[in-house]
PDB file of N, CA and C in Angstrom:
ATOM      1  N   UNK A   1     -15.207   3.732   6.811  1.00  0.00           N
ATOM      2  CA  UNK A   1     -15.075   4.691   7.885  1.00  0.00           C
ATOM      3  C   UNK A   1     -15.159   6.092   7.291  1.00  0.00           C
ATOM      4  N   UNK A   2     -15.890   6.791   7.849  1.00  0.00           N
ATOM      5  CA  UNK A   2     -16.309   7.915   7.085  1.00  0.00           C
ATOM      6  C   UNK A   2     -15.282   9.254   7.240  1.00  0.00           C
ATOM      7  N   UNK A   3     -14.338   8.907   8.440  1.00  0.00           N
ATOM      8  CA  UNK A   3     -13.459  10.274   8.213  1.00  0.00           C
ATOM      9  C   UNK A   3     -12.100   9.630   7.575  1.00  0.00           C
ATOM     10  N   UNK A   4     -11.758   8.405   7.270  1.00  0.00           N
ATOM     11  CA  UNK A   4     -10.517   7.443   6.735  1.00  0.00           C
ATOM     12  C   UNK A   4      -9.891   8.200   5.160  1.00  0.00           C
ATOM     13  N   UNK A   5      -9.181   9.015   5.375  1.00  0.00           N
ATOM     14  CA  UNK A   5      -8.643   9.152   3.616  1.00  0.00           C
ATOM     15  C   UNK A   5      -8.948   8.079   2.778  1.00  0.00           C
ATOM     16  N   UNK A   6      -7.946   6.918   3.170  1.00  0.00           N
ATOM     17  CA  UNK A   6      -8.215   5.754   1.933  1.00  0.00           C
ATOM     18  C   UNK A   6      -9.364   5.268   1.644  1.00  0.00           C
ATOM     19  N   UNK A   7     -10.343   5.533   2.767  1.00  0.00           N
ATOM     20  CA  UNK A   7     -11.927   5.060   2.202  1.00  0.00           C
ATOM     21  C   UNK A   7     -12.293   5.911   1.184  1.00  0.00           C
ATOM     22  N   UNK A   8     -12.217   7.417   1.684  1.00  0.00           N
ATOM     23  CA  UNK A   8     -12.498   8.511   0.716  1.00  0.00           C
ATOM     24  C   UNK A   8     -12.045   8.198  -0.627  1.00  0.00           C
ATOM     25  N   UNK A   9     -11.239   7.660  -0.892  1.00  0.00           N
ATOM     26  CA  UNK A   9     -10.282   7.214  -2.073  1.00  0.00           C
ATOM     27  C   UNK A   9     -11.021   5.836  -2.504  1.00  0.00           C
ATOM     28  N   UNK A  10     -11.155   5.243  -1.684  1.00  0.00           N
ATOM     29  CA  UNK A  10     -11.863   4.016  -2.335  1.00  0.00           C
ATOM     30  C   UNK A  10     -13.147   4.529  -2.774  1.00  0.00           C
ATOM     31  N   UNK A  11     -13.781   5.260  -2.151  1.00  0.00           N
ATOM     32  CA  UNK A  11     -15.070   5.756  -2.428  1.00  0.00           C
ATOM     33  C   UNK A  11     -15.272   6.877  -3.471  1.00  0.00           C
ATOM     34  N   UNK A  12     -14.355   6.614  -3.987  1.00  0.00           N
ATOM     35  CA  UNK A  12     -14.211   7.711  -5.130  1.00  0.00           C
ATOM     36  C   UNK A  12     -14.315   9.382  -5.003  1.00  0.00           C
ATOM     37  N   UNK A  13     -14.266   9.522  -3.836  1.00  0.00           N
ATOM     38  CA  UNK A  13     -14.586  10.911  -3.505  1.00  0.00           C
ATOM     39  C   UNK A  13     -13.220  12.105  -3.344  1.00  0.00           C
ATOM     40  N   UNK A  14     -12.430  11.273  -3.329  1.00  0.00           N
ATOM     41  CA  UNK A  14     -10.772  12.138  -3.213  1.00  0.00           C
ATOM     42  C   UNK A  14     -10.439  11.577  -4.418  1.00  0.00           C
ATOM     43  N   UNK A  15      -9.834  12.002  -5.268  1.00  0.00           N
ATOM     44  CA  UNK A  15      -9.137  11.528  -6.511  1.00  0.00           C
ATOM     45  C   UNK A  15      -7.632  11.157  -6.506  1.00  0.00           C
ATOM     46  N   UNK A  16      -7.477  10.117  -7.082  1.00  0.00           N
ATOM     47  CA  UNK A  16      -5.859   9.462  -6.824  1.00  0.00           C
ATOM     48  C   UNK A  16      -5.846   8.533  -8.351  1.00  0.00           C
ATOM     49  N   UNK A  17      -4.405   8.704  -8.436  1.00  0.00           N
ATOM     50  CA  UNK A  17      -3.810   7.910  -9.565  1.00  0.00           C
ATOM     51  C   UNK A  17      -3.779   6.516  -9.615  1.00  0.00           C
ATOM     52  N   UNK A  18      -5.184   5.748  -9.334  1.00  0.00           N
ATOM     53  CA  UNK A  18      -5.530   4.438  -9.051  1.00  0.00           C
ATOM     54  C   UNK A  18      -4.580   3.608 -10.534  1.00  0.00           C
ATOM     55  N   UNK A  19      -3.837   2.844  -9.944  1.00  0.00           N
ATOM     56  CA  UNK A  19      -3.102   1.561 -11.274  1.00  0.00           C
ATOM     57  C   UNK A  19      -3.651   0.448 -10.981  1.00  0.00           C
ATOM     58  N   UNK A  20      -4.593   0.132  -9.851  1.00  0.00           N
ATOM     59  CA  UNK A  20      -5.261  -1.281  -9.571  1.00  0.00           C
ATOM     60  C   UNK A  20      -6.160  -1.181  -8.967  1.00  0.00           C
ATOM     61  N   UNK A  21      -7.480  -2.230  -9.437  1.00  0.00           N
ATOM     62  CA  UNK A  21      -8.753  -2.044  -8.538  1.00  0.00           C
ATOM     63  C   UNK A  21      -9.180  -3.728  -8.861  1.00  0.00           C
ATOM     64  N   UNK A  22      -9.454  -4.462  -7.776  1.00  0.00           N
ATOM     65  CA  UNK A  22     -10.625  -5.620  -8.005  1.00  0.00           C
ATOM     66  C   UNK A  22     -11.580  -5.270  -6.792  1.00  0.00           C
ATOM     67  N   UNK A  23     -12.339  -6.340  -6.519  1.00  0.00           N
ATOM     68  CA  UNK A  23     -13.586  -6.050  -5.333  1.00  0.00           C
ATOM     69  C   UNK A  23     -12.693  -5.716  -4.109  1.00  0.00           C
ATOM     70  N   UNK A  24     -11.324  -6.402  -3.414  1.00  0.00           N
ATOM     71  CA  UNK A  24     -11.043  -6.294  -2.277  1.00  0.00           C
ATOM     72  C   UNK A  24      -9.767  -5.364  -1.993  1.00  0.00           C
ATOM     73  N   UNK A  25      -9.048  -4.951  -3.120  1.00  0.00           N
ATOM     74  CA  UNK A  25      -7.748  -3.882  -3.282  1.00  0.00           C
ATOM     75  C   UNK A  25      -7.948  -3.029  -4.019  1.00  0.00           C
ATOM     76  N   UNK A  26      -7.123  -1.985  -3.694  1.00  0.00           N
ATOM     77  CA  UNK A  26      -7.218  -0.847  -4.274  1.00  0.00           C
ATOM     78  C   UNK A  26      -5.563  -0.570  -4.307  1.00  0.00           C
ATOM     79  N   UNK A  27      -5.039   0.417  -5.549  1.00  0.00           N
ATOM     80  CA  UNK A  27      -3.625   0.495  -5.316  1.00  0.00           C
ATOM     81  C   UNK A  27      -3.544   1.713  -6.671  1.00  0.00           C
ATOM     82  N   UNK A  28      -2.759   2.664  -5.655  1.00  0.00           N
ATOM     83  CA  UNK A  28      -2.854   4.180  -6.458  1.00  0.00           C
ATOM     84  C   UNK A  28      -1.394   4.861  -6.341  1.00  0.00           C
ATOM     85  N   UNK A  29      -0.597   5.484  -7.105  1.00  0.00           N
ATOM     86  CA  UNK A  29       0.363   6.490  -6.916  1.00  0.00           C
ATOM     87  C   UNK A  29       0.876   7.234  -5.316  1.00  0.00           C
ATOM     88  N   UNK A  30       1.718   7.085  -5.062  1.00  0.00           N
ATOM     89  CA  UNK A  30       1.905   7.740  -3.570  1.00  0.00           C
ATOM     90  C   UNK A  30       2.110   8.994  -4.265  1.00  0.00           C
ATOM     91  N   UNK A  31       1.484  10.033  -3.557  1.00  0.00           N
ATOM     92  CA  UNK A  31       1.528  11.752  -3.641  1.00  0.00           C
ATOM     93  C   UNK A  31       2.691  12.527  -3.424  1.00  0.00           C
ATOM     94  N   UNK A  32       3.251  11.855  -2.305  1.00  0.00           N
ATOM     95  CA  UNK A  32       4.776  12.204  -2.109  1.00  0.00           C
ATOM     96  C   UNK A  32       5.387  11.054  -2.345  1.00  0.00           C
ATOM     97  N   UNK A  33       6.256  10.834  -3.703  1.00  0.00           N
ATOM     98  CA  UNK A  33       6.674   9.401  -3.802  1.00  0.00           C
ATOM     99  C   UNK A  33       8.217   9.666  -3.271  1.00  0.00           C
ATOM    100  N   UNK A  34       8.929   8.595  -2.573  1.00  0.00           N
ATOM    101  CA  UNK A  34      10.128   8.294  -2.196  1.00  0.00           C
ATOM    102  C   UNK A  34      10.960   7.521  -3.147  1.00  0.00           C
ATOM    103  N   UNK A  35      10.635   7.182  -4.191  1.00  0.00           N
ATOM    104  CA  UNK A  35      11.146   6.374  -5.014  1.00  0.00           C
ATOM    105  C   UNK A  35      10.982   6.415  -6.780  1.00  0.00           C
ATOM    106  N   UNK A  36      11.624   7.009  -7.466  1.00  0.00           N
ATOM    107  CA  UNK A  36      10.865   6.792  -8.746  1.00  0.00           C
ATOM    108  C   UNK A  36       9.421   5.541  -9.183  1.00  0.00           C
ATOM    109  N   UNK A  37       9.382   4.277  -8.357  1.00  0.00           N
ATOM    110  CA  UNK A  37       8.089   3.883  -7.998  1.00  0.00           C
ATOM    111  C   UNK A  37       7.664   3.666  -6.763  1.00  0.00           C
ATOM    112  N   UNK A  38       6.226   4.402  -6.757  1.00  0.00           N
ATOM    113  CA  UNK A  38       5.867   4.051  -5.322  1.00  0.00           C
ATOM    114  C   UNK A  38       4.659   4.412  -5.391  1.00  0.00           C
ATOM    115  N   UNK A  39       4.286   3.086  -4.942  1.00  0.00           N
ATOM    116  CA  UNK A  39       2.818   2.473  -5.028  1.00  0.00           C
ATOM    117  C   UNK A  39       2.270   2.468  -3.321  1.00  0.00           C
ATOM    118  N   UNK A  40       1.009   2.869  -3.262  1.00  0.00           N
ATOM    119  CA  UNK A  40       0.131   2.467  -2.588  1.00  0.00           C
ATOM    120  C   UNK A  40      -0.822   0.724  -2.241  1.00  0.00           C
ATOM    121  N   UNK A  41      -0.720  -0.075  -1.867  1.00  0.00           N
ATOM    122  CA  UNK A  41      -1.830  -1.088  -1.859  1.00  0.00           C
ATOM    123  C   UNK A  41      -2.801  -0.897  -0.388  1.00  0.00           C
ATOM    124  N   UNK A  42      -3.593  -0.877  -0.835  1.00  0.00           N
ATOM    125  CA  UNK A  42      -4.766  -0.774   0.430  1.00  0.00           C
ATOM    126  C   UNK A  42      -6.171  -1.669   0.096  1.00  0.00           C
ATOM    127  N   UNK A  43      -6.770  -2.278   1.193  1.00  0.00           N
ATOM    128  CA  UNK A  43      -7.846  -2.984   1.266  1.00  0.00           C
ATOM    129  C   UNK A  43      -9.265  -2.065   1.055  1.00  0.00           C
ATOM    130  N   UNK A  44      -9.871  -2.547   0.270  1.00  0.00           N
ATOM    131  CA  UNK A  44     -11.201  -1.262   0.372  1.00  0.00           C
ATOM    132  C   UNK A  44     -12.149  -1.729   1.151  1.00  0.00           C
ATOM    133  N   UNK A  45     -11.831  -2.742   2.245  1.00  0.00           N
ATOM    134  CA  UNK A  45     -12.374  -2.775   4.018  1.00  0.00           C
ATOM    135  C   UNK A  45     -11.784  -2.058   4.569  1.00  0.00           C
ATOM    136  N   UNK A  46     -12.128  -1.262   5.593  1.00  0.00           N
ATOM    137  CA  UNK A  46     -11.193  -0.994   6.269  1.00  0.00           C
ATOM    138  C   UNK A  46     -10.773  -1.387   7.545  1.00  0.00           C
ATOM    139  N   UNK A  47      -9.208  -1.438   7.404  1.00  0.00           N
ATOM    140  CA  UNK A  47      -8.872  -1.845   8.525  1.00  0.00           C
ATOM    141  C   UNK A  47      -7.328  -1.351   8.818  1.00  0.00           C
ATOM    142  N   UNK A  48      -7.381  -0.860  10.320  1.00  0.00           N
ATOM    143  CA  UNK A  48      -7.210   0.416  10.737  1.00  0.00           C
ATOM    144  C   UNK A  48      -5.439   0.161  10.994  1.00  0.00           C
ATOM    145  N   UNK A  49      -4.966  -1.357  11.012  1.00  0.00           N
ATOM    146  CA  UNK A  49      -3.518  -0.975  11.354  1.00  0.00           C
ATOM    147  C   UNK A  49      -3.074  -2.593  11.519  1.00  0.00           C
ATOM    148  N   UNK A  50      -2.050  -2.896  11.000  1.00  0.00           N
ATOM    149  CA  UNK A  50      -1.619  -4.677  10.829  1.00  0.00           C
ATOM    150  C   UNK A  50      -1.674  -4.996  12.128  1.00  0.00           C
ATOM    151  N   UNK A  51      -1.397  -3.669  13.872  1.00  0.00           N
ATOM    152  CA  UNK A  51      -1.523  -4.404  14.860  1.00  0.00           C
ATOM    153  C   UNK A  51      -3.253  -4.595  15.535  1.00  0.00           C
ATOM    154  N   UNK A  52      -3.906  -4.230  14.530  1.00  0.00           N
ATOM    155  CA  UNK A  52      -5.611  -4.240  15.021  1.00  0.00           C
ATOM    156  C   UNK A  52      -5.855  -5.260  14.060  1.00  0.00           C
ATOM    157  N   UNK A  53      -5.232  -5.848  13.184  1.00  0.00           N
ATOM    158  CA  UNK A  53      -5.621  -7.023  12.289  1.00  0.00           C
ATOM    159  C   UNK A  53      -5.764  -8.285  12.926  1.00  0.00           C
ATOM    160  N   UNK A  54      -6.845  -9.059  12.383  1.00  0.00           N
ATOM    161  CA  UNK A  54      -6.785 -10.427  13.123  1.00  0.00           C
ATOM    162  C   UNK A  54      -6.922 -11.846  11.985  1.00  0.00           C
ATOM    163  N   UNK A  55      -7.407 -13.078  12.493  1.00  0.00           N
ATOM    164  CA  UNK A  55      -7.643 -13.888  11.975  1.00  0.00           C
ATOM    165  C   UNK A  55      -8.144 -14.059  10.462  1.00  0.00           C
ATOM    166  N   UNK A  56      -9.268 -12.891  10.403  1.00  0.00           N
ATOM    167  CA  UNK A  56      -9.775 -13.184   9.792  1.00  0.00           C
ATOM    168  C   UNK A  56      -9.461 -11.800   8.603  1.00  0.00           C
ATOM    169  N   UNK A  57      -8.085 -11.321   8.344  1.00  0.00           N
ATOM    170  CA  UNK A  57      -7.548  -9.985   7.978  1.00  0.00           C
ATOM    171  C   UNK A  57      -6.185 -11.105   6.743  1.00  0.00           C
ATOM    172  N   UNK A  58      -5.752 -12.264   7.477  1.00  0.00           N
ATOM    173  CA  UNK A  58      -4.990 -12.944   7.010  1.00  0.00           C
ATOM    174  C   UNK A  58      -4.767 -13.243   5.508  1.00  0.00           C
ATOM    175  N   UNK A  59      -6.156 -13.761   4.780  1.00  0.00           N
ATOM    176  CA  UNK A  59      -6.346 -13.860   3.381  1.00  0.00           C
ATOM    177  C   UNK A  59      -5.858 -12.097   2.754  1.00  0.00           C
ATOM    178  N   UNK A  60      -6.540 -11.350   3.375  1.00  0.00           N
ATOM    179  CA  UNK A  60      -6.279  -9.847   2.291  1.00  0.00           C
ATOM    180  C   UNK A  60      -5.278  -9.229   2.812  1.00  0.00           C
ATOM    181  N   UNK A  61      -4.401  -9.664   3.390  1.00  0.00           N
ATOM    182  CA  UNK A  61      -3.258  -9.035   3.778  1.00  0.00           C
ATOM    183  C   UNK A  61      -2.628  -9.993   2.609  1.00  0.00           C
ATOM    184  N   UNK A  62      -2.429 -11.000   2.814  1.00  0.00           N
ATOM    185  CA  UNK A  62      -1.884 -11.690   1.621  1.00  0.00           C
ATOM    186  C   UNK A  62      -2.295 -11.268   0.465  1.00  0.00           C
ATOM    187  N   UNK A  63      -2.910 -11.013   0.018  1.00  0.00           N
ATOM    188  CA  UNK A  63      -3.849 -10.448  -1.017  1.00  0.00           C
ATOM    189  C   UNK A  63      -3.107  -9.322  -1.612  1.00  0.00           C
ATOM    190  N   UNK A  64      -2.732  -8.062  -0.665  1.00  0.00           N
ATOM    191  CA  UNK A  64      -2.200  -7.066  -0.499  1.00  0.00           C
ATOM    192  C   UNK A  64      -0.366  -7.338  -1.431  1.00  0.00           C
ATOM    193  N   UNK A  65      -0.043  -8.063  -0.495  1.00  0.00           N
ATOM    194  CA  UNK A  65       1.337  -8.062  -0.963  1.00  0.00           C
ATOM    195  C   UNK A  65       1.666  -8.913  -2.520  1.00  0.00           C
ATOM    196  N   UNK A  66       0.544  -9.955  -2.898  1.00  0.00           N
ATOM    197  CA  UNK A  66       0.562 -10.386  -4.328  1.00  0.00           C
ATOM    198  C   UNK A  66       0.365  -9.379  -5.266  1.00  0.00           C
ATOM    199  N   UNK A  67      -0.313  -8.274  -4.757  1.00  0.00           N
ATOM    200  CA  UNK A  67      -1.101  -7.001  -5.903  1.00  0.00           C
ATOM    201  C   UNK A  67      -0.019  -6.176  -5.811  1.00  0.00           C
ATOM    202  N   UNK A  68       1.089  -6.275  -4.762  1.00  0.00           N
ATOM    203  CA  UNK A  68       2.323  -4.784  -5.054  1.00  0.00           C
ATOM    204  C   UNK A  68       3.473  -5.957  -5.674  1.00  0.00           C
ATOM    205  N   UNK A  69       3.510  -7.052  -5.822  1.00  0.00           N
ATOM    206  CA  UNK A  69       4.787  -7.903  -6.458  1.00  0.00           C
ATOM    207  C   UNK A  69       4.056  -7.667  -7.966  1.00  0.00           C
ATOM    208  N   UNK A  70       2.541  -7.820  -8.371  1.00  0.00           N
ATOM    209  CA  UNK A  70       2.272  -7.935  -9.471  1.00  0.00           C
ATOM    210  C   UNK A  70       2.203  -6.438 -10.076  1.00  0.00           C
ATOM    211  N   UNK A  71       1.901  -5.334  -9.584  1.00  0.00           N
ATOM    212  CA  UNK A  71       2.447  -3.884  -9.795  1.00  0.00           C
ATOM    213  C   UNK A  71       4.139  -4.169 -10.220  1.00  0.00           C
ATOM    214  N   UNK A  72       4.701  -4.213  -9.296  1.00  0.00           N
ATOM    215  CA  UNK A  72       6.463  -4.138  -9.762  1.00  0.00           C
ATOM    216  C   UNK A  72       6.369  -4.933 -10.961  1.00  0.00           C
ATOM    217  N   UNK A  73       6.179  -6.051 -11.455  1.00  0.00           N
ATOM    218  CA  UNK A  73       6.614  -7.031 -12.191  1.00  0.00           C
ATOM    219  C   UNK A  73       5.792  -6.278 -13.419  1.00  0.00           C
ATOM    220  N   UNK A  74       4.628  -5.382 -13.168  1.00  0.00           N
ATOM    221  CA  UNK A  74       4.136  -5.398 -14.721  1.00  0.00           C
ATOM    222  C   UNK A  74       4.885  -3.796 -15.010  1.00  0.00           C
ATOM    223  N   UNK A  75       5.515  -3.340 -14.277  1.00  0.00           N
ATOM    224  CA  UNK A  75       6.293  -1.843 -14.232  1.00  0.00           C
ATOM    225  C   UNK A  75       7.542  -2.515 -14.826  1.00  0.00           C
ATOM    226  N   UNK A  76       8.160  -3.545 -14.978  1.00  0.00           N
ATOM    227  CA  UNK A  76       9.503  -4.052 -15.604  1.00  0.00           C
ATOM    228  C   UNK A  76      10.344  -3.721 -14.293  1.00  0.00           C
ATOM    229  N   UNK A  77       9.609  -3.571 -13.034  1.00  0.00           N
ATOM    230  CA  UNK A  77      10.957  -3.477 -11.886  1.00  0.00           C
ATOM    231  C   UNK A  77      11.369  -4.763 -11.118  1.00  0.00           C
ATOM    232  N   UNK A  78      10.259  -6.208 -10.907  1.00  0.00           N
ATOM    233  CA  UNK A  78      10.836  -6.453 -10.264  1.00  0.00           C
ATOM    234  C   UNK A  78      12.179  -7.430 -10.179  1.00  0.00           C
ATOM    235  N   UNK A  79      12.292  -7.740 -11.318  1.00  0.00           N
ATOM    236  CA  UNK A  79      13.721  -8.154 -11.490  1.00  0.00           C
ATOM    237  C   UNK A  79      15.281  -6.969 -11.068  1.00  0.00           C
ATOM    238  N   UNK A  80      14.743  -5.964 -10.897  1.00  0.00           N
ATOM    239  CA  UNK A  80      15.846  -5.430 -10.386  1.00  0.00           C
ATOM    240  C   UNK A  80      15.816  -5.156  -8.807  1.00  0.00           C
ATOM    241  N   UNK A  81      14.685  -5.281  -8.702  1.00  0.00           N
ATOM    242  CA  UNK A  81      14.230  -5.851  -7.059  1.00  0.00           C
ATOM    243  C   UNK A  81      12.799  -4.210  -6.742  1.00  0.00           C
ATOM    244  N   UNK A  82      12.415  -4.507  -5.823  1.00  0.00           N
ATOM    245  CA  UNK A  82      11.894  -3.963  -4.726  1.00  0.00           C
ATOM    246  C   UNK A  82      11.408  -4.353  -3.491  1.00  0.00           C
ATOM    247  N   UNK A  83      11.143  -2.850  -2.992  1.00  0.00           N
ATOM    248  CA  UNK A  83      10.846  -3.257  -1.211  1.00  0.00           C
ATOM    249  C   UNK A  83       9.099  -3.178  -0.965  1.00  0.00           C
ATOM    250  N   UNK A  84       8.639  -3.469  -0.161  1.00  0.00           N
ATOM    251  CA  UNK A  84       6.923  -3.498   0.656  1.00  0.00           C
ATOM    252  C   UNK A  84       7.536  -3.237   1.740  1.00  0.00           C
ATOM    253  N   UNK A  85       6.791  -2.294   2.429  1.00  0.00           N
ATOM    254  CA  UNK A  85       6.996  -1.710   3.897  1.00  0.00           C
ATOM    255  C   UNK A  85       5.114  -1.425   4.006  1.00  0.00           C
ATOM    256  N   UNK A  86       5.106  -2.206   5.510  1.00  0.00           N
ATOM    257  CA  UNK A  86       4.014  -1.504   5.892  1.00  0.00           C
ATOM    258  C   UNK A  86       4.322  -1.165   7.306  1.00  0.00           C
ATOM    259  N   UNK A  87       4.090  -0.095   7.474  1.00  0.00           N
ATOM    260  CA  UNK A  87       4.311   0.569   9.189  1.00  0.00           C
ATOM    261  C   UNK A  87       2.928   0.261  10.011  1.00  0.00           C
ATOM    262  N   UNK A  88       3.269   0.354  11.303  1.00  0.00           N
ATOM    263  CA  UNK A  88       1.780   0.024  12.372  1.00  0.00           C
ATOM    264  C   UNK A  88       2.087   0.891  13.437  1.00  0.00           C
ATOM    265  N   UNK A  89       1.451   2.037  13.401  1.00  0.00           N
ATOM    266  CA  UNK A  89       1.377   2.674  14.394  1.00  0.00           C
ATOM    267  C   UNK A  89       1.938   4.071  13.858  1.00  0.00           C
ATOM    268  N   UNK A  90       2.270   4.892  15.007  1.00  0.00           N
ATOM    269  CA  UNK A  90       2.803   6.316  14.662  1.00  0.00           C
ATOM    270  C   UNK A  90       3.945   6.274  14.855  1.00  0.00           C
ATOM    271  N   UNK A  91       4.842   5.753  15.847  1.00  0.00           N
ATOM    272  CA  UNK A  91       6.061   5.313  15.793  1.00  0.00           C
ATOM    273  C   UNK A  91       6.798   4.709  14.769  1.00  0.00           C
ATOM    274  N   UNK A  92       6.296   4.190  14.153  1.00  0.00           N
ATOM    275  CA  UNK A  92       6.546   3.009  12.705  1.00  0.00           C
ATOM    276  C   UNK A  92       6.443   3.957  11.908  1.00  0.00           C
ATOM    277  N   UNK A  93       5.592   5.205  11.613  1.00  0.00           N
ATOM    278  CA  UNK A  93       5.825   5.856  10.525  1.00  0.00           C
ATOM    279  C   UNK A  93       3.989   6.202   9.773  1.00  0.00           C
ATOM    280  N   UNK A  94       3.641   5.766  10.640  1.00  0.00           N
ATOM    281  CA  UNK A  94       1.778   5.305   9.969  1.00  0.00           C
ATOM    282  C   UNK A  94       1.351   6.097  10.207  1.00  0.00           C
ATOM    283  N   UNK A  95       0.637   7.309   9.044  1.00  0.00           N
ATOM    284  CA  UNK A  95       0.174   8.571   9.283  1.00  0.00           C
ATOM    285  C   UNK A  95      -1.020   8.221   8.970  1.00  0.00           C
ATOM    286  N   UNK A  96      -1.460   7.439   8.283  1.00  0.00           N
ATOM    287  CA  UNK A  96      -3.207   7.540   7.760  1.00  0.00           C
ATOM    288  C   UNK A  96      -3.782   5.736   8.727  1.00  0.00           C
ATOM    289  N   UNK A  97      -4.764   6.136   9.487  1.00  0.00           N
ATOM    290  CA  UNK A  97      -5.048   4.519  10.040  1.00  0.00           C
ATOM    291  C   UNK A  97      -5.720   3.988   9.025  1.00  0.00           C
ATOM    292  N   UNK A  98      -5.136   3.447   8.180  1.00  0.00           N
ATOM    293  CA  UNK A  98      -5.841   2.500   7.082  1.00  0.00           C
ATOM    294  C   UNK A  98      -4.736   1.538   6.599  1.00  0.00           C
ATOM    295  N   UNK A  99      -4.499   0.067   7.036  1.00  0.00           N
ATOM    296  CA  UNK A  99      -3.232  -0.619   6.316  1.00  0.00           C
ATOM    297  C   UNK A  99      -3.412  -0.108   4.978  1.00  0.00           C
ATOM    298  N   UNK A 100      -2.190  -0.296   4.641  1.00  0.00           N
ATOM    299  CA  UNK A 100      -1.381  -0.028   3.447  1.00  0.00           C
ATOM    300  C   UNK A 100       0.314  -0.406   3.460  1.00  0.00           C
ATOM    301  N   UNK A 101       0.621  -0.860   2.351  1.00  0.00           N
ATOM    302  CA  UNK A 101       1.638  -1.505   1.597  1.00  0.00           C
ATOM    303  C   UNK A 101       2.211  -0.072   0.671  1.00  0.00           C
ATOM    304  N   UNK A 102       3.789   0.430   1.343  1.00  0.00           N
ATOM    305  CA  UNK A 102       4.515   1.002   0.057  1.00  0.00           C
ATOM    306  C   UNK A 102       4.828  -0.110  -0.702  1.00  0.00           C
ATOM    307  N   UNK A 103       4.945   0.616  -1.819  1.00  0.00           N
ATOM    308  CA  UNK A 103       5.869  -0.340  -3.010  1.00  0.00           C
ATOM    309  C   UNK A 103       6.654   0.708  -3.698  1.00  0.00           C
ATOM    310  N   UNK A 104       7.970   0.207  -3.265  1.00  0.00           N
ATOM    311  CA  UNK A 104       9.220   0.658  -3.665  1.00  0.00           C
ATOM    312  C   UNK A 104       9.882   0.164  -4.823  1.00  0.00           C
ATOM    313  N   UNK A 105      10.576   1.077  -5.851  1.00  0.00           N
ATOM    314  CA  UNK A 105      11.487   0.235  -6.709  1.00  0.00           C
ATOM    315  C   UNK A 105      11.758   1.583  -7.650  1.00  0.00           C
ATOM    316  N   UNK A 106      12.676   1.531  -8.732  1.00  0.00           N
ATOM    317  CA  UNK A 106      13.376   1.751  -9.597  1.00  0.00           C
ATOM    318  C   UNK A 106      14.699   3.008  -9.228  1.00  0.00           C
ATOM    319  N   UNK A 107      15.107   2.383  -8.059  1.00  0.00           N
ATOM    320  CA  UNK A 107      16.617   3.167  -7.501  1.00  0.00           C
ATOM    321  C   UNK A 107      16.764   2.160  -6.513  1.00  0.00           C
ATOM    322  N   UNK A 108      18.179   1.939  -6.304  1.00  0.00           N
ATOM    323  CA  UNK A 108      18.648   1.369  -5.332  1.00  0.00           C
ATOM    324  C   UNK A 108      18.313   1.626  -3.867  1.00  0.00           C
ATOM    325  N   UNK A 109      17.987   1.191  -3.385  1.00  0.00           N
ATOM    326  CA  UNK A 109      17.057   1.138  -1.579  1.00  0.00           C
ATOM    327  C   UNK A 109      18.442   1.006  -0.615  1.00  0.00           C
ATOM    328  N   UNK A 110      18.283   2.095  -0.019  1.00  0.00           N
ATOM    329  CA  UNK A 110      19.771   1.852   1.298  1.00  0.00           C
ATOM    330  C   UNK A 110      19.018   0.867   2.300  1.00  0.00           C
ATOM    331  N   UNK A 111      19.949   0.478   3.067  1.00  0.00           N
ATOM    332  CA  UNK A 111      19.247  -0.212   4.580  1.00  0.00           C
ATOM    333  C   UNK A 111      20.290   0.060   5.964  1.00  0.00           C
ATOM    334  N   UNK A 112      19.671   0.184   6.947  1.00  0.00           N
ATOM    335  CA  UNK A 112      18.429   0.264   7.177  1.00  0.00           C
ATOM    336  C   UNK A 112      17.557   1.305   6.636  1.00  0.00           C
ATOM    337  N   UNK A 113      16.366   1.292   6.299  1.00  0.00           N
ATOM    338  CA  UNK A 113      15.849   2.578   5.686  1.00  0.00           C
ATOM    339  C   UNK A 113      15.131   3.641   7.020  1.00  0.00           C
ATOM    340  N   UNK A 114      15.506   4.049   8.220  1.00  0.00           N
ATOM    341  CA  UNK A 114      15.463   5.183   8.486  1.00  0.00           C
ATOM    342  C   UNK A 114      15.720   4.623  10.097  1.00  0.00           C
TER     343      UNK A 114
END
């Protein structure tokens, strides 16, 4: 999608602190991080929001959340735990329409978180 930040980012055209790339994920530094870690995971399809996701979104959504457990675990966090939040919508917190996965960790996480 040609006006999508995270495409821009996948497309190499915005620059970001990419820590993961295969053919179907992408996963970079959050800009404003909330957490001493906090990761980005995003699909380099795009697709616009977990409630516009369908059938066939299922495999790389899964996909998604193996690539932010395997981020924490090679950061030495996830034994002390972390969180994945993905928001849907503007209400939820979803400023860019492109799913994406925070990845939270290395401070203790309150709950509820907001």
């Amino acid at each position: 999608m040609s006006d999508c930040l995270f495409c821009k980012i996948c497309e190499g055209k915005i620059p970001a602190a990419i820590t993961y790339r295969d053919d179907e994920v992408l996963a970079f530094k959050d800009v404003n991080p909330k957490a001493p870690f906090h990761q980005l995971v995003i699909p380099i399809r795009h697709v616009a929001s977990l409630a516009t996701a369908d059938e066939k979104d299922a495999a790389l959504l899964g996909k998604l959340m193996l690539v932010g457990a395997r981020l924490a675990r090679e950061s030495g966090l996830a034994d002390g735990g972390f969180r994945v939040v993905m928001n849907a919508g503007a209400d939820a917190g979803q400023s860019v329409l492109h799913v994406h996965l925070h990845v939270l960790a290395g401070r203790p996480l309150a709950w509820p978180p907001g």
